[in-house]
Protein backbone atom coordinates (compact mmCIF):
# COMPACT_ATOMS: atom_id res chain seq x y z
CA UNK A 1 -25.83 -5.02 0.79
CA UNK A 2 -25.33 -7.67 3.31
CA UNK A 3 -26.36 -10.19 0.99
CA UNK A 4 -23.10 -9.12 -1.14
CA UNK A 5 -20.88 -9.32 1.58
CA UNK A 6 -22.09 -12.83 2.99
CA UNK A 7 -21.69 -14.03 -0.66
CA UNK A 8 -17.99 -12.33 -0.73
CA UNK A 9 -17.26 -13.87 2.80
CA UNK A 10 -18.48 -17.57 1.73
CA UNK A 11 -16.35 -17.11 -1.92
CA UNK A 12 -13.11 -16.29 0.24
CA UNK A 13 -14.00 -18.92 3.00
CA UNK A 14 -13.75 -21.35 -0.08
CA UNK A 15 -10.57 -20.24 -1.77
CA UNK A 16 -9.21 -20.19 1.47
CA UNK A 17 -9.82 -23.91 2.09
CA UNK A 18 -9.01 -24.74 -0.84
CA UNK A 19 -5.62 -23.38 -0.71
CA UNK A 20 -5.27 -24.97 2.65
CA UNK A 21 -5.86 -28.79 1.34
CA UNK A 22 -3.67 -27.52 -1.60
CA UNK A 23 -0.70 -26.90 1.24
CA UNK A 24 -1.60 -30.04 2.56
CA UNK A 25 -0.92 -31.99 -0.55
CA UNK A 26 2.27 -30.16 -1.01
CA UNK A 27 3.17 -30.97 2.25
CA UNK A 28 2.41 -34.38 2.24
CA UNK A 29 4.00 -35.02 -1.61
CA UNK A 30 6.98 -32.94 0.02
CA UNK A 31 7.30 -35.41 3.38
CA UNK A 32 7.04 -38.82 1.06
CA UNK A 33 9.66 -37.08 -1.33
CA UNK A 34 11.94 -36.88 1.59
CA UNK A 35 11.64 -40.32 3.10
CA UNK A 36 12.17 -41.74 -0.42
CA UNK A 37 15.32 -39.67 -0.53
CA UNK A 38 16.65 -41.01 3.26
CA UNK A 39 15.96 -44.34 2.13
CA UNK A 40 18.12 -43.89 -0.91
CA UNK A 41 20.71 -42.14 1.02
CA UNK A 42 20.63 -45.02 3.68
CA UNK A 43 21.05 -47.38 1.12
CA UNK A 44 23.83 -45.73 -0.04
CA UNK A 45 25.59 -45.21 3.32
CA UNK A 46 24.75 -49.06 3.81
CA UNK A 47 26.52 -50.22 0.76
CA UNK A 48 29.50 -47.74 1.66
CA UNK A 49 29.52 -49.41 4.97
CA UNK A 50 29.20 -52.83 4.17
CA UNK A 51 32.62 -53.03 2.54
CA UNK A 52 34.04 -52.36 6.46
CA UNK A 53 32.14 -55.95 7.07
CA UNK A 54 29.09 -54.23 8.59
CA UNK A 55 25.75 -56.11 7.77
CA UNK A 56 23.68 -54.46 4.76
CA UNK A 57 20.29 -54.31 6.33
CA UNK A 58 20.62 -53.06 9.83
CA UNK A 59 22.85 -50.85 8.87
CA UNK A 60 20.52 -49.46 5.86
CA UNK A 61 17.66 -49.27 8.34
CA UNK A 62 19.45 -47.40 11.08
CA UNK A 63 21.17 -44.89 8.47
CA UNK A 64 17.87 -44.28 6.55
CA UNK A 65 16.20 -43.32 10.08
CA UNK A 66 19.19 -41.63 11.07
CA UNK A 67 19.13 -39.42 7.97
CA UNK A 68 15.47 -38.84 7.65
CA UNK A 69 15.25 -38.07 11.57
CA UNK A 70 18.24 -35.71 12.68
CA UNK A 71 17.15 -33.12 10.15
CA UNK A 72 13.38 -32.93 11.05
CA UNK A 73 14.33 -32.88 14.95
CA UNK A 74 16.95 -29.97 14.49
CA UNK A 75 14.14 -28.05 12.13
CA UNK A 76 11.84 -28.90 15.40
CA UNK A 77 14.04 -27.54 17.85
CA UNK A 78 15.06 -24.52 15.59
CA UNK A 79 11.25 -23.76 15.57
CA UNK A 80 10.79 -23.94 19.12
CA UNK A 81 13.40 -21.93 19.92
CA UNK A 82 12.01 -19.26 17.41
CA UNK A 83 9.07 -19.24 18.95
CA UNK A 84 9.92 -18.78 22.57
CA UNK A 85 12.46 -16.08 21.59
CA UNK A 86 9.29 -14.37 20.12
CA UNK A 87 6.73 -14.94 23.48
CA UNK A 88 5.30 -18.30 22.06
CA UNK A 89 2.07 -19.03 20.99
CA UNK A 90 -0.32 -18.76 23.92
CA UNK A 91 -1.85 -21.31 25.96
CA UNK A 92 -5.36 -23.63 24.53
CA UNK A 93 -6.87 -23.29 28.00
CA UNK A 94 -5.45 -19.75 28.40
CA UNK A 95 -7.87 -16.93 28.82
CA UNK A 96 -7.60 -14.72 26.18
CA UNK A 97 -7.30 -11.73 28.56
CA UNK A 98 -6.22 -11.00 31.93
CA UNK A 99 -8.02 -10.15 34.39
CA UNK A 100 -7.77 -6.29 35.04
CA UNK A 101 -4.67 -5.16 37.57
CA UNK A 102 -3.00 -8.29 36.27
CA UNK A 103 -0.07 -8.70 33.85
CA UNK A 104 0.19 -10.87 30.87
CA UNK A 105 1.73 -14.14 31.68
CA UNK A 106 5.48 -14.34 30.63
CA UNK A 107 7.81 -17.49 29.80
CA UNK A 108 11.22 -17.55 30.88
CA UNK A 109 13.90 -19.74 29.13
């Protein structure tokens, strides 16, 4: 009997991975897909832009960061504010108890 279930743990432990590096792909494809797009759309504001005299390439660089940066820092900051409105994630060098008599540790904002 234990055999079986060691053999169903190890078959899960490897879907499970392999769904992981799957995600990871994904995520990856999905993170080049976007800074191809900001480059475009950089490109685009440049062009726009360059008809008010402003240089092409400066302007292309600073747009494409511009447009591939704001979004992924407000996404950040919209994370990190869901997580401390839901007690955060606790601590690596936290223990994973407290002692006894003693409350859990809380956050304030």
């Amino acid at each position: 009997m234990k055999a079986d279930d060691a053999h169903a743990s190890r078959e899960v432990r490897k879907v499970a991975e392999r769904a992981i590096r799957r995600l990871n792909v994904i995520e990856y494809v999905i993170l080049g897909a976007a800074a191809v797009l900001a480059l475009l759309a950089g490109a685009l504001a440049a062009l726009l832009l360059q008809a008010m005299g402003l240089p092409f390439r400066p302007t292309w660089a600073v747009a494409s960061v511009a447009i591939f940066v704001v979004p992924a820092a407000v996404a950040y900051l919209r994370e990190r504010k869901l997580e401390r409105q839901k007690g955060g994630r606790p601590r690596a060098d936290a223990d994973p108890e407290p002692e006894r008599g003693k409350a859990w540790p809380t956050r304030r904002s």
